[in-house]
PDB file of N, CA and C in Angstrom:
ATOM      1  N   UNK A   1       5.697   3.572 -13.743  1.00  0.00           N
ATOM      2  CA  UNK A   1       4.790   3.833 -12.655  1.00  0.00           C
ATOM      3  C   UNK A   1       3.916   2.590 -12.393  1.00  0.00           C
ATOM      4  N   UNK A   2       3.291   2.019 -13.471  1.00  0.00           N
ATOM      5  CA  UNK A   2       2.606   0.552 -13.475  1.00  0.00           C
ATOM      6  C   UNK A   2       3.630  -0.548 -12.306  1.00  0.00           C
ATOM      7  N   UNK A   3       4.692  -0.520 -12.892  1.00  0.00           N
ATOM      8  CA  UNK A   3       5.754  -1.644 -12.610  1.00  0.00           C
ATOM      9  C   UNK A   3       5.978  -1.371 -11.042  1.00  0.00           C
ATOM     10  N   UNK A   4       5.545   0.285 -10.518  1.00  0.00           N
ATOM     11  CA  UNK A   4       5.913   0.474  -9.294  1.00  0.00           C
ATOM     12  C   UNK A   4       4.739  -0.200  -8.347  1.00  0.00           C
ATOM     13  N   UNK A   5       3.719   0.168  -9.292  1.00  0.00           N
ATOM     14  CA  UNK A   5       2.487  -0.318  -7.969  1.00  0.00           C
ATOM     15  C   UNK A   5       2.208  -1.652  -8.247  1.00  0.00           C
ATOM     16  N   UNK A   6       2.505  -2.704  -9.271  1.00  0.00           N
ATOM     17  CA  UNK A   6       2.500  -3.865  -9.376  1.00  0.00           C
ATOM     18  C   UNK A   6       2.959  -4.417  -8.339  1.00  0.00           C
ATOM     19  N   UNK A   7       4.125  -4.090  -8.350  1.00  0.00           N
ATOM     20  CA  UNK A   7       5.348  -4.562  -7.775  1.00  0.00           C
ATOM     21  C   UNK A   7       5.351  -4.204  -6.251  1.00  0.00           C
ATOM     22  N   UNK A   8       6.409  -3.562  -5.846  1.00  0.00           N
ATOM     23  CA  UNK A   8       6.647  -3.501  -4.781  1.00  0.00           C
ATOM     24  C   UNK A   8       5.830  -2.343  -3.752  1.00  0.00           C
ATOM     25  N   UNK A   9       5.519  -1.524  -4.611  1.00  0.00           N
ATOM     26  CA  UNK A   9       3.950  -1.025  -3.780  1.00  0.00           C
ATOM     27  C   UNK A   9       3.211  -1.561  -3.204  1.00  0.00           C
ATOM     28  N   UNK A  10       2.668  -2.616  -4.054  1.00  0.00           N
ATOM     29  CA  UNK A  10       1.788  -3.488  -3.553  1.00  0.00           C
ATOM     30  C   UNK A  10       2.026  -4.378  -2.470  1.00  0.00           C
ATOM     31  N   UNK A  11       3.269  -4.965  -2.491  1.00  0.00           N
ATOM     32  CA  UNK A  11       3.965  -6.026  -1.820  1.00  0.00           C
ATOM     33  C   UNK A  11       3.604  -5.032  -0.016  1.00  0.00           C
ATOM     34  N   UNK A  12       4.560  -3.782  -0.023  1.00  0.00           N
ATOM     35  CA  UNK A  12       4.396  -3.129   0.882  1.00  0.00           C
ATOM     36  C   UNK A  12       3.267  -2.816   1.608  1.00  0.00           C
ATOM     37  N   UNK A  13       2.513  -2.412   0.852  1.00  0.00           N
ATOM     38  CA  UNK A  13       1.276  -2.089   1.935  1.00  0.00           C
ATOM     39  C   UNK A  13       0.272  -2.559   2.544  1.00  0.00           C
ATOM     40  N   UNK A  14       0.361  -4.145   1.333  1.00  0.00           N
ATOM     41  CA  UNK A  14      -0.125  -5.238   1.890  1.00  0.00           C
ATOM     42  C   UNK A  14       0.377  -6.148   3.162  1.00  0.00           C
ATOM     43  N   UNK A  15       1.269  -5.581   3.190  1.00  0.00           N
ATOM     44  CA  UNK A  15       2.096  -6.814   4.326  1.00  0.00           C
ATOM     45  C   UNK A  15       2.923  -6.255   5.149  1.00  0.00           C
ATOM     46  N   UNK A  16       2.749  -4.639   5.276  1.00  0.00           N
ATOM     47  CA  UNK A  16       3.565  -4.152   6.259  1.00  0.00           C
ATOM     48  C   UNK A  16       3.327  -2.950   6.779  1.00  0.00           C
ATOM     49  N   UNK A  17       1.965  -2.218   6.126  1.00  0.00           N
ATOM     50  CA  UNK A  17       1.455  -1.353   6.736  1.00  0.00           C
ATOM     51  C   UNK A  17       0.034  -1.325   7.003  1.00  0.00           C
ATOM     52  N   UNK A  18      -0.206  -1.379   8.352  1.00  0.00           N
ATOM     53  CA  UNK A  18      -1.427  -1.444   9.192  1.00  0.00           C
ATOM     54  C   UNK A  18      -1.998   0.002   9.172  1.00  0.00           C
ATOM     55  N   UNK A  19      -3.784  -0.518   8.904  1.00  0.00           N
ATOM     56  CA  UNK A  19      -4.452   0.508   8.496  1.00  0.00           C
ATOM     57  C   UNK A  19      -5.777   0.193   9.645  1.00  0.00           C
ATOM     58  N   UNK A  20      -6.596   0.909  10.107  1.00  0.00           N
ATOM     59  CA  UNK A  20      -7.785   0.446  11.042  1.00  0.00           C
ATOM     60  C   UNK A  20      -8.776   0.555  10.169  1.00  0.00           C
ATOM     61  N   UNK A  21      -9.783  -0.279  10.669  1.00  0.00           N
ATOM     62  CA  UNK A  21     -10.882  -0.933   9.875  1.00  0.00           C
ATOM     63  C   UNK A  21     -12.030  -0.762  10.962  1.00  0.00           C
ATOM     64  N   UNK A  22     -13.111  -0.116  10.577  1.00  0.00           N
ATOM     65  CA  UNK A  22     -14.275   0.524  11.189  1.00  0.00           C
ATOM     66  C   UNK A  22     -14.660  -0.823  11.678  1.00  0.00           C
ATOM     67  N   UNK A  23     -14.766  -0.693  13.169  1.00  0.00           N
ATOM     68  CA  UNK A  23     -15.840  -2.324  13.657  1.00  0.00           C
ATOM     69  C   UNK A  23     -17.026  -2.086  13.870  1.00  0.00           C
ATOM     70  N   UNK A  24     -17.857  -0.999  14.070  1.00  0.00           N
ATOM     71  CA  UNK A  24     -18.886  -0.537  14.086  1.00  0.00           C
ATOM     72  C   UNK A  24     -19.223   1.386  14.573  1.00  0.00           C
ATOM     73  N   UNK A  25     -20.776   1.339  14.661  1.00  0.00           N
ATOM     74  CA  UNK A  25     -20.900   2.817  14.467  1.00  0.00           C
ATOM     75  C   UNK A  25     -22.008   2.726  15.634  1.00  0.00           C
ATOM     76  N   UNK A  26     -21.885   3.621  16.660  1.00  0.00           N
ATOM     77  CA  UNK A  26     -22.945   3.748  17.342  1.00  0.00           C
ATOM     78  C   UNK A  26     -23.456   4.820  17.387  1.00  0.00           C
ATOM     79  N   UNK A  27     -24.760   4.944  17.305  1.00  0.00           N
ATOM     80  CA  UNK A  27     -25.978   6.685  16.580  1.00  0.00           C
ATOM     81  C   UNK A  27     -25.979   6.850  18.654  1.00  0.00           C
ATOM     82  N   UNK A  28     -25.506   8.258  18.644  1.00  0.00           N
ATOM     83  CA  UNK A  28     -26.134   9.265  19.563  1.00  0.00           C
ATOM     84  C   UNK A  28     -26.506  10.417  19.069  1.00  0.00           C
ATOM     85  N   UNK A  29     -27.662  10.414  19.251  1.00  0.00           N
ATOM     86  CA  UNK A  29     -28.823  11.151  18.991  1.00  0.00           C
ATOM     87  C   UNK A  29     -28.363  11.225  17.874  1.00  0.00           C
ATOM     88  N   UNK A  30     -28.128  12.868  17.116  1.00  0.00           N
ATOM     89  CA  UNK A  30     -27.974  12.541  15.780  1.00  0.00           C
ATOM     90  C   UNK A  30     -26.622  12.375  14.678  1.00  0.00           C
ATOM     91  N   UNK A  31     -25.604  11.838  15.688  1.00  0.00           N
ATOM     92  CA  UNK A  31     -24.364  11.908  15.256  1.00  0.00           C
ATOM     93  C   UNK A  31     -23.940  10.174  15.429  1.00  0.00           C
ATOM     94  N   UNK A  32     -22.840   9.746  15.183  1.00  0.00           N
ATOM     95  CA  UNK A  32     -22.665   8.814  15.004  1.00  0.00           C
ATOM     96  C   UNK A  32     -21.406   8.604  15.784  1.00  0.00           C
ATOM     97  N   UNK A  33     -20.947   7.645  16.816  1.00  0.00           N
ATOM     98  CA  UNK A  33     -19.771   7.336  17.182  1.00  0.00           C
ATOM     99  C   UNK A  33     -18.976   5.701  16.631  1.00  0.00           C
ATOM    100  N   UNK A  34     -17.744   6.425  16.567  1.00  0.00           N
ATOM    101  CA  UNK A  34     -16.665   5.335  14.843  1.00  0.00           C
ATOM    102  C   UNK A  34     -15.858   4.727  16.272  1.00  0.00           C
ATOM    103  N   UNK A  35     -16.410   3.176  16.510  1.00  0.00           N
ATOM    104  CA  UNK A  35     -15.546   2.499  16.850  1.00  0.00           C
ATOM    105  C   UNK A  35     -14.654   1.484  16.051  1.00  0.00           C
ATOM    106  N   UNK A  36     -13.406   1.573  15.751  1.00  0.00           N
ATOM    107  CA  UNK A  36     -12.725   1.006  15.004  1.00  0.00           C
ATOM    108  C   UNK A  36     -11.478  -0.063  15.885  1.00  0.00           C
ATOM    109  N   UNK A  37     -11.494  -1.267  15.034  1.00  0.00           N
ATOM    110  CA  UNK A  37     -11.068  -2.165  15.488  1.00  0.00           C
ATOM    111  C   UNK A  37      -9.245  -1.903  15.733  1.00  0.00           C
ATOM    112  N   UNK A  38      -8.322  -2.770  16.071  1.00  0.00           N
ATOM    113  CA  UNK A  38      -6.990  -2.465  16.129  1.00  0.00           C
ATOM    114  C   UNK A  38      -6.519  -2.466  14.745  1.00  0.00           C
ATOM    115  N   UNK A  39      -5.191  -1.974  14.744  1.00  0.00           N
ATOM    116  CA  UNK A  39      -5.143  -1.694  12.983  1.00  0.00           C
ATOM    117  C   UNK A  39      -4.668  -3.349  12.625  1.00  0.00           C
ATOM    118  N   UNK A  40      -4.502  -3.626  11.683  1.00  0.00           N
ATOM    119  CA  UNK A  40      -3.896  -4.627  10.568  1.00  0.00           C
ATOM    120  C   UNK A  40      -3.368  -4.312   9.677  1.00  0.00           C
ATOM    121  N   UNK A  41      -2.892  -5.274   8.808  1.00  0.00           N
ATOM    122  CA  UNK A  41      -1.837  -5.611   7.703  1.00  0.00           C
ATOM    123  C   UNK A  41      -3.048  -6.137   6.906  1.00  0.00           C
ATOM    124  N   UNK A  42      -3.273  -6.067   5.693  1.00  0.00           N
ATOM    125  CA  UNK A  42      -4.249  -6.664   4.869  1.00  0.00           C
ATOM    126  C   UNK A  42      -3.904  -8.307   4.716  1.00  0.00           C
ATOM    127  N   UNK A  43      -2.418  -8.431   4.784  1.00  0.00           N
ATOM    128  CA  UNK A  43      -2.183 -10.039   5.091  1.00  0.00           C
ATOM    129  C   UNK A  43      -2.048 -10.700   5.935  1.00  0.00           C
ATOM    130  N   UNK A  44      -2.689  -9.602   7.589  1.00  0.00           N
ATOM    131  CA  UNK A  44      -3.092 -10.314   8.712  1.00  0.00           C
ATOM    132  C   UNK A  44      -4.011 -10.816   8.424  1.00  0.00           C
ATOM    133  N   UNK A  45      -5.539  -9.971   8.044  1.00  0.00           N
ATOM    134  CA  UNK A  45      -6.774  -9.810   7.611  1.00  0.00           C
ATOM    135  C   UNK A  45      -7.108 -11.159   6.862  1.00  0.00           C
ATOM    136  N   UNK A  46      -6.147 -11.404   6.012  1.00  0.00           N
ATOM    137  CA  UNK A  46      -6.411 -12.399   4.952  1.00  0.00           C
ATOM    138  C   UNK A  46      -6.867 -13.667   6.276  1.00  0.00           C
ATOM    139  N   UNK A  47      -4.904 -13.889   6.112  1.00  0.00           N
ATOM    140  CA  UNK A  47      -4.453 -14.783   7.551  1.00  0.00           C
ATOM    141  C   UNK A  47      -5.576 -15.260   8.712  1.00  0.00           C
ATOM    142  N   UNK A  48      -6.466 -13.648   9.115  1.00  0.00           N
ATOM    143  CA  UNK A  48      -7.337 -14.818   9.925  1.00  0.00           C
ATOM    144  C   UNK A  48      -9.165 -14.411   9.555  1.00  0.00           C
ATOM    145  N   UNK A  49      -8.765 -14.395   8.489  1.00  0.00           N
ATOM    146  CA  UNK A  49     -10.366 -14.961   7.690  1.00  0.00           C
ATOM    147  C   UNK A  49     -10.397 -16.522   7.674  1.00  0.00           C
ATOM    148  N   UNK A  50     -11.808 -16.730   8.187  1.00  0.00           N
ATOM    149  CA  UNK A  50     -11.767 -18.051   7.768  1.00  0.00           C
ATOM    150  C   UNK A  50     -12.491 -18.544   6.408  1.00  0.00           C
ATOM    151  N   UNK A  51     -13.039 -18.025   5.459  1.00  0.00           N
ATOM    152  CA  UNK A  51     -13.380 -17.774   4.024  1.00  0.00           C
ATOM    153  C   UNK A  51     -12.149 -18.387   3.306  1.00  0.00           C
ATOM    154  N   UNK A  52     -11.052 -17.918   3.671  1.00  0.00           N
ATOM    155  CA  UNK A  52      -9.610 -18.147   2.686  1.00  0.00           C
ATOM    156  C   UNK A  52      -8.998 -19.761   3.021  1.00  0.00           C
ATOM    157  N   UNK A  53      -8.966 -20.284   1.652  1.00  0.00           N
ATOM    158  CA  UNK A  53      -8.590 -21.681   2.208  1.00  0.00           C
ATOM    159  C   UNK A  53      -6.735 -21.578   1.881  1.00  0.00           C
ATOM    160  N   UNK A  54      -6.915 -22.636   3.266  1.00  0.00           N
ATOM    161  CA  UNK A  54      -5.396 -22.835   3.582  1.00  0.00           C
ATOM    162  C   UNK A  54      -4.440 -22.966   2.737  1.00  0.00           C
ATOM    163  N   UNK A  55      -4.420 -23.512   1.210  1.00  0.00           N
ATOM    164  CA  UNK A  55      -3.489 -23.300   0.480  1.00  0.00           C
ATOM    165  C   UNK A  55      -3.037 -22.097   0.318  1.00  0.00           C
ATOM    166  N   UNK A  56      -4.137 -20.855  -0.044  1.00  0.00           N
ATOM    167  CA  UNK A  56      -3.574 -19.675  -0.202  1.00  0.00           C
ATOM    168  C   UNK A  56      -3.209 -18.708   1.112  1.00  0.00           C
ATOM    169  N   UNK A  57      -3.730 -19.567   2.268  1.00  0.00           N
ATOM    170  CA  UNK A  57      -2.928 -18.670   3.587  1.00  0.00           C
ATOM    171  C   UNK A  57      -1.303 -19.236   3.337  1.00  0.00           C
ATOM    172  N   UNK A  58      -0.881 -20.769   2.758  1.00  0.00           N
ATOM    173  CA  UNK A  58       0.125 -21.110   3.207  1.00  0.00           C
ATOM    174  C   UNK A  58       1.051 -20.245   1.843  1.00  0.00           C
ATOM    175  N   UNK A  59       0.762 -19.840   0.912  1.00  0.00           N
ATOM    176  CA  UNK A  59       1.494 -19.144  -0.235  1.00  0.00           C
ATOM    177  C   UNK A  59       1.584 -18.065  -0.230  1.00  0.00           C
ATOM    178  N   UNK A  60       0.637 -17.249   0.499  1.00  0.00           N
ATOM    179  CA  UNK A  60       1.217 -15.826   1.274  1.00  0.00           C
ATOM    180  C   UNK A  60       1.783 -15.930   2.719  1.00  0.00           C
ATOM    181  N   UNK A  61       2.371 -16.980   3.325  1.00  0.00           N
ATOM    182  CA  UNK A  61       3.197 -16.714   4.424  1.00  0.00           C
ATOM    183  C   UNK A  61       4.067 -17.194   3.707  1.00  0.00           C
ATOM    184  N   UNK A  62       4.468 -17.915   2.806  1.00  0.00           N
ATOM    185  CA  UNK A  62       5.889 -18.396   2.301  1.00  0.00           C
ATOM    186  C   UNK A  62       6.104 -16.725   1.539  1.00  0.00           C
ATOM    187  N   UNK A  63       5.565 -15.997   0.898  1.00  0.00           N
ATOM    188  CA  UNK A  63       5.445 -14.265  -0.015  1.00  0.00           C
ATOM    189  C   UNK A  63       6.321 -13.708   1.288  1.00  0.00           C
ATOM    190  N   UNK A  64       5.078 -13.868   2.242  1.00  0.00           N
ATOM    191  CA  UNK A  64       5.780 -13.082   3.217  1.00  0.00           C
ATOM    192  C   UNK A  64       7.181 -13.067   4.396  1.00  0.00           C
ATOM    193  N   UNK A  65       7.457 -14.619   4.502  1.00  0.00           N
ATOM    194  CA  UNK A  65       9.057 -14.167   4.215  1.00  0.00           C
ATOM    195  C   UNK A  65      10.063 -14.433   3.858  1.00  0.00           C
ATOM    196  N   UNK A  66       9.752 -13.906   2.659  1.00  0.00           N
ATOM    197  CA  UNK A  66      10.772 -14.035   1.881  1.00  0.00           C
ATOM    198  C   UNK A  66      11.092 -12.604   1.382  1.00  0.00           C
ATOM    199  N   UNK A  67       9.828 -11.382   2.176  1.00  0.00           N
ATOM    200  CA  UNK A  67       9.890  -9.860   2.019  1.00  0.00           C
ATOM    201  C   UNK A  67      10.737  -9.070   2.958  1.00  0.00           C
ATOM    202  N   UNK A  68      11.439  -8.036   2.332  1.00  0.00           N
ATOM    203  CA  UNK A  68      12.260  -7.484   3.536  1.00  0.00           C
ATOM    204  C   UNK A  68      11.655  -6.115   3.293  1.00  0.00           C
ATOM    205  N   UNK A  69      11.413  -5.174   4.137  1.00  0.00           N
ATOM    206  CA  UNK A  69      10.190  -4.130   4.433  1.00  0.00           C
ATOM    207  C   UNK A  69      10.802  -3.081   3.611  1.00  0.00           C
ATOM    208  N   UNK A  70      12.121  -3.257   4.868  1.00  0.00           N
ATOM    209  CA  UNK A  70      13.477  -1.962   4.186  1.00  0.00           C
ATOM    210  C   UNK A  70      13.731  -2.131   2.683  1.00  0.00           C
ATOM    211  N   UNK A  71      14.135  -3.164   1.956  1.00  0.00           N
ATOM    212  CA  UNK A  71      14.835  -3.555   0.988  1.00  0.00           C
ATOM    213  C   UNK A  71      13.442  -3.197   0.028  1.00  0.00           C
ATOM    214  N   UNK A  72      12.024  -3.308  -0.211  1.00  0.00           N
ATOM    215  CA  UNK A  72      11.021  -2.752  -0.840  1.00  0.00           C
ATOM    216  C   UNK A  72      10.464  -1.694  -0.539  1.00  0.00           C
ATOM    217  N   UNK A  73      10.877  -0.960   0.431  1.00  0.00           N
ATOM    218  CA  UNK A  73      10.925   0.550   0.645  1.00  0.00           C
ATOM    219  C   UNK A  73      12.012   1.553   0.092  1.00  0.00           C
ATOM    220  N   UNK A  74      13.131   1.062  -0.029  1.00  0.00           N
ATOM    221  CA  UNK A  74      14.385   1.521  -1.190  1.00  0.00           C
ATOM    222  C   UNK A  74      14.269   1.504  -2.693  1.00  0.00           C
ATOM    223  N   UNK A  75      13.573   0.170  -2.831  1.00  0.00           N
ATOM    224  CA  UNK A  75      12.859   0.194  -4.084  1.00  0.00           C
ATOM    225  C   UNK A  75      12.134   1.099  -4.533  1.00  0.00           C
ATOM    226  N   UNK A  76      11.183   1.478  -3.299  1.00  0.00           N
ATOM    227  CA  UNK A  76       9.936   2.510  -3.863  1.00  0.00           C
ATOM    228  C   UNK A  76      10.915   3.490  -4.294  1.00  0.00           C
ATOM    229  N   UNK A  77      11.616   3.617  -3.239  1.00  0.00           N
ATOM    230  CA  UNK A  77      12.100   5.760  -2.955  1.00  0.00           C
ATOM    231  C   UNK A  77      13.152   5.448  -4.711  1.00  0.00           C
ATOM    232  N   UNK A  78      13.542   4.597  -4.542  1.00  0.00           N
ATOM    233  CA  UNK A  78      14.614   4.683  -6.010  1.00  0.00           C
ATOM    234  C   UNK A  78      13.974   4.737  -7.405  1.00  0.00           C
ATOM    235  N   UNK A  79      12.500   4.157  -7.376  1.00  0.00           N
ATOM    236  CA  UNK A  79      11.132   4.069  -8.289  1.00  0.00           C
ATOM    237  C   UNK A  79      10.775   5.584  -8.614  1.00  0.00           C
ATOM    238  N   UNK A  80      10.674   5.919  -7.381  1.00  0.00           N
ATOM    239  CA  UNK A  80       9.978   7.583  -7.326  1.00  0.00           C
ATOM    240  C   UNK A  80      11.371   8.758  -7.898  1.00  0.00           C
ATOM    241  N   UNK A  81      11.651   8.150  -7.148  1.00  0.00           N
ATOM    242  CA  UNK A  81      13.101   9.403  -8.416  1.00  0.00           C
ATOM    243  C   UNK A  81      13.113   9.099  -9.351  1.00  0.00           C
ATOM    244  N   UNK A  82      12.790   8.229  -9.788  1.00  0.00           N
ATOM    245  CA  UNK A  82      13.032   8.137 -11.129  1.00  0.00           C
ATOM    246  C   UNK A  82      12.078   8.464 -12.227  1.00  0.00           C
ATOM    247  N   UNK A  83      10.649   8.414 -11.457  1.00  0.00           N
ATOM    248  CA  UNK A  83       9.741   9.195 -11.894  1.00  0.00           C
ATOM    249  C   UNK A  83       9.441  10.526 -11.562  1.00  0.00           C
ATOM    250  N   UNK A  84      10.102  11.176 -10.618  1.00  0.00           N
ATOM    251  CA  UNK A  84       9.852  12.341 -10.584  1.00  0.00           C
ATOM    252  C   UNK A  84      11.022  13.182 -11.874  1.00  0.00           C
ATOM    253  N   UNK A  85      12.089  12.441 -12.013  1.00  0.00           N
ATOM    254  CA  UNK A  85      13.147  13.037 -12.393  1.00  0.00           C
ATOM    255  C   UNK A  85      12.469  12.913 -13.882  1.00  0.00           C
ATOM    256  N   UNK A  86      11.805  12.433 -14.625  1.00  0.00           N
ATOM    257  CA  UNK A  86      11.203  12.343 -15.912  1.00  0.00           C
ATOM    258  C   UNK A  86      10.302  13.587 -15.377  1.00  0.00           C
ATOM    259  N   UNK A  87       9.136  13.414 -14.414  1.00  0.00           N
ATOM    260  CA  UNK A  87       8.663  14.466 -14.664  1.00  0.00           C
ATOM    261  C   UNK A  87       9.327  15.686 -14.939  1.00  0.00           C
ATOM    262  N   UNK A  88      10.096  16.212 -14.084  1.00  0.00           N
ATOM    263  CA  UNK A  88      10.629  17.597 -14.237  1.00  0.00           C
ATOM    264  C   UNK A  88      10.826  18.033 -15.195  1.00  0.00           C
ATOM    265  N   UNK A  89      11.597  16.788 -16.102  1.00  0.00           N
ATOM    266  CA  UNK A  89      12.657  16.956 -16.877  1.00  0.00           C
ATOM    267  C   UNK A  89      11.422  17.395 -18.685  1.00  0.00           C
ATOM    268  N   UNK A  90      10.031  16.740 -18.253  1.00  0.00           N
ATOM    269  CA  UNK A  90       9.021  16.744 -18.987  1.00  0.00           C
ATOM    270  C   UNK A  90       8.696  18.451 -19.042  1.00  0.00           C
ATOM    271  N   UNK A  91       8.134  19.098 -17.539  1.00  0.00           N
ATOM    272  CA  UNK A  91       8.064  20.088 -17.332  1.00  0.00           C
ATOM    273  C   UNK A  91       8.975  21.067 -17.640  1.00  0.00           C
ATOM    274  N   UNK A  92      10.079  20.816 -17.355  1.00  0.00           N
ATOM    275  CA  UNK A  92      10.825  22.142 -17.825  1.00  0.00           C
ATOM    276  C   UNK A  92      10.990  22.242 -19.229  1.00  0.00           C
ATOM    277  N   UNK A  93      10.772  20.926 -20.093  1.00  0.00           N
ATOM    278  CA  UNK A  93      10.931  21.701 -21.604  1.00  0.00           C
ATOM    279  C   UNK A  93       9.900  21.946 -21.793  1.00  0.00           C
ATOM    280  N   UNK A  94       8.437  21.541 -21.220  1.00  0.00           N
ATOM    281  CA  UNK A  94       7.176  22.547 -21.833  1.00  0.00           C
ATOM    282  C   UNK A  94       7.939  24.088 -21.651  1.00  0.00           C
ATOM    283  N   UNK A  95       8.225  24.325 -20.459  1.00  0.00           N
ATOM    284  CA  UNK A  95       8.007  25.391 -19.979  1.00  0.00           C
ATOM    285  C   UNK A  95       8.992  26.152 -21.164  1.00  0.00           C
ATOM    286  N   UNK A  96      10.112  25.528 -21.236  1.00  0.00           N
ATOM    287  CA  UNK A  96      11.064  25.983 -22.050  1.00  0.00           C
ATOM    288  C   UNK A  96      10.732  27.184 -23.708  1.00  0.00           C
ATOM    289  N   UNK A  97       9.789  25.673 -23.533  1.00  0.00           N
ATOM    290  CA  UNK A  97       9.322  25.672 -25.093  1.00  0.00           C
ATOM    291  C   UNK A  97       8.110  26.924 -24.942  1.00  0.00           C
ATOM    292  N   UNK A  98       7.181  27.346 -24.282  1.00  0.00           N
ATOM    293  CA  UNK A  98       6.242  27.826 -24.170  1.00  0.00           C
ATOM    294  C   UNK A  98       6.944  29.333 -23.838  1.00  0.00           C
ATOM    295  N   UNK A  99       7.998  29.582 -23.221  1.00  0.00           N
ATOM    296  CA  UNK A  99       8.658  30.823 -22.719  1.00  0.00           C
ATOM    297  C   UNK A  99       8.892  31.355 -24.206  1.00  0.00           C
ATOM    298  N   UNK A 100       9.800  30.384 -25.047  1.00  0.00           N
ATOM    299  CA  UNK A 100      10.246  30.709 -26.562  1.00  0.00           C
ATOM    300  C   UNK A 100       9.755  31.390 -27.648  1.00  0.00           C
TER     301      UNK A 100
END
């Protein structure tokens, strides 16, 4: 499970799934209205910070492609069976054992 979110979890959601990011909040009367910016990729985000110096923008665009979205999304789903299939396999001998 470690090795999953190290790995290619991480890779994924950093660099290929866009999430929106609150740009501000405006108070009417006593409620609040959520204007939120367009979504991003956390390695757009990086990309156009200007805080981040250019060596490490240029070592996450070489990361990024060299990533294929599909090919670390197969990964996950083949990751997750394989942890679910331990789970079960965990669960049914409690259960086994506890029926006995």
């Amino acid at each position: 499970m470690n090795d999953l979110y190290k790995n290619e979890l991480n890779l994924y959601l950093n660099h290929f799934c866009r999430t929106f990011k609150l740009s501000h909040k405006i108070a009417i009367k006593s409620r609040y209205r959520r204007i939120y910016a367009n979504p991003q990729t956390p390695y757009e985000r990086v990309l156009n910070s200007t805080s981040v110096p250019d060596d490490v923008k240029a070592q996450l665009i070489l990361t990024h492609s060299l990533l294929d979205p599909v090919t670390l999304k197969l990964e996950i789903e083949r990751k997750l069976k394989i942890i679910f299939a331990v789970y079960n396999k965990i669960t049914k001998a409690r259960y086994s054992a506890s029926a006995a």
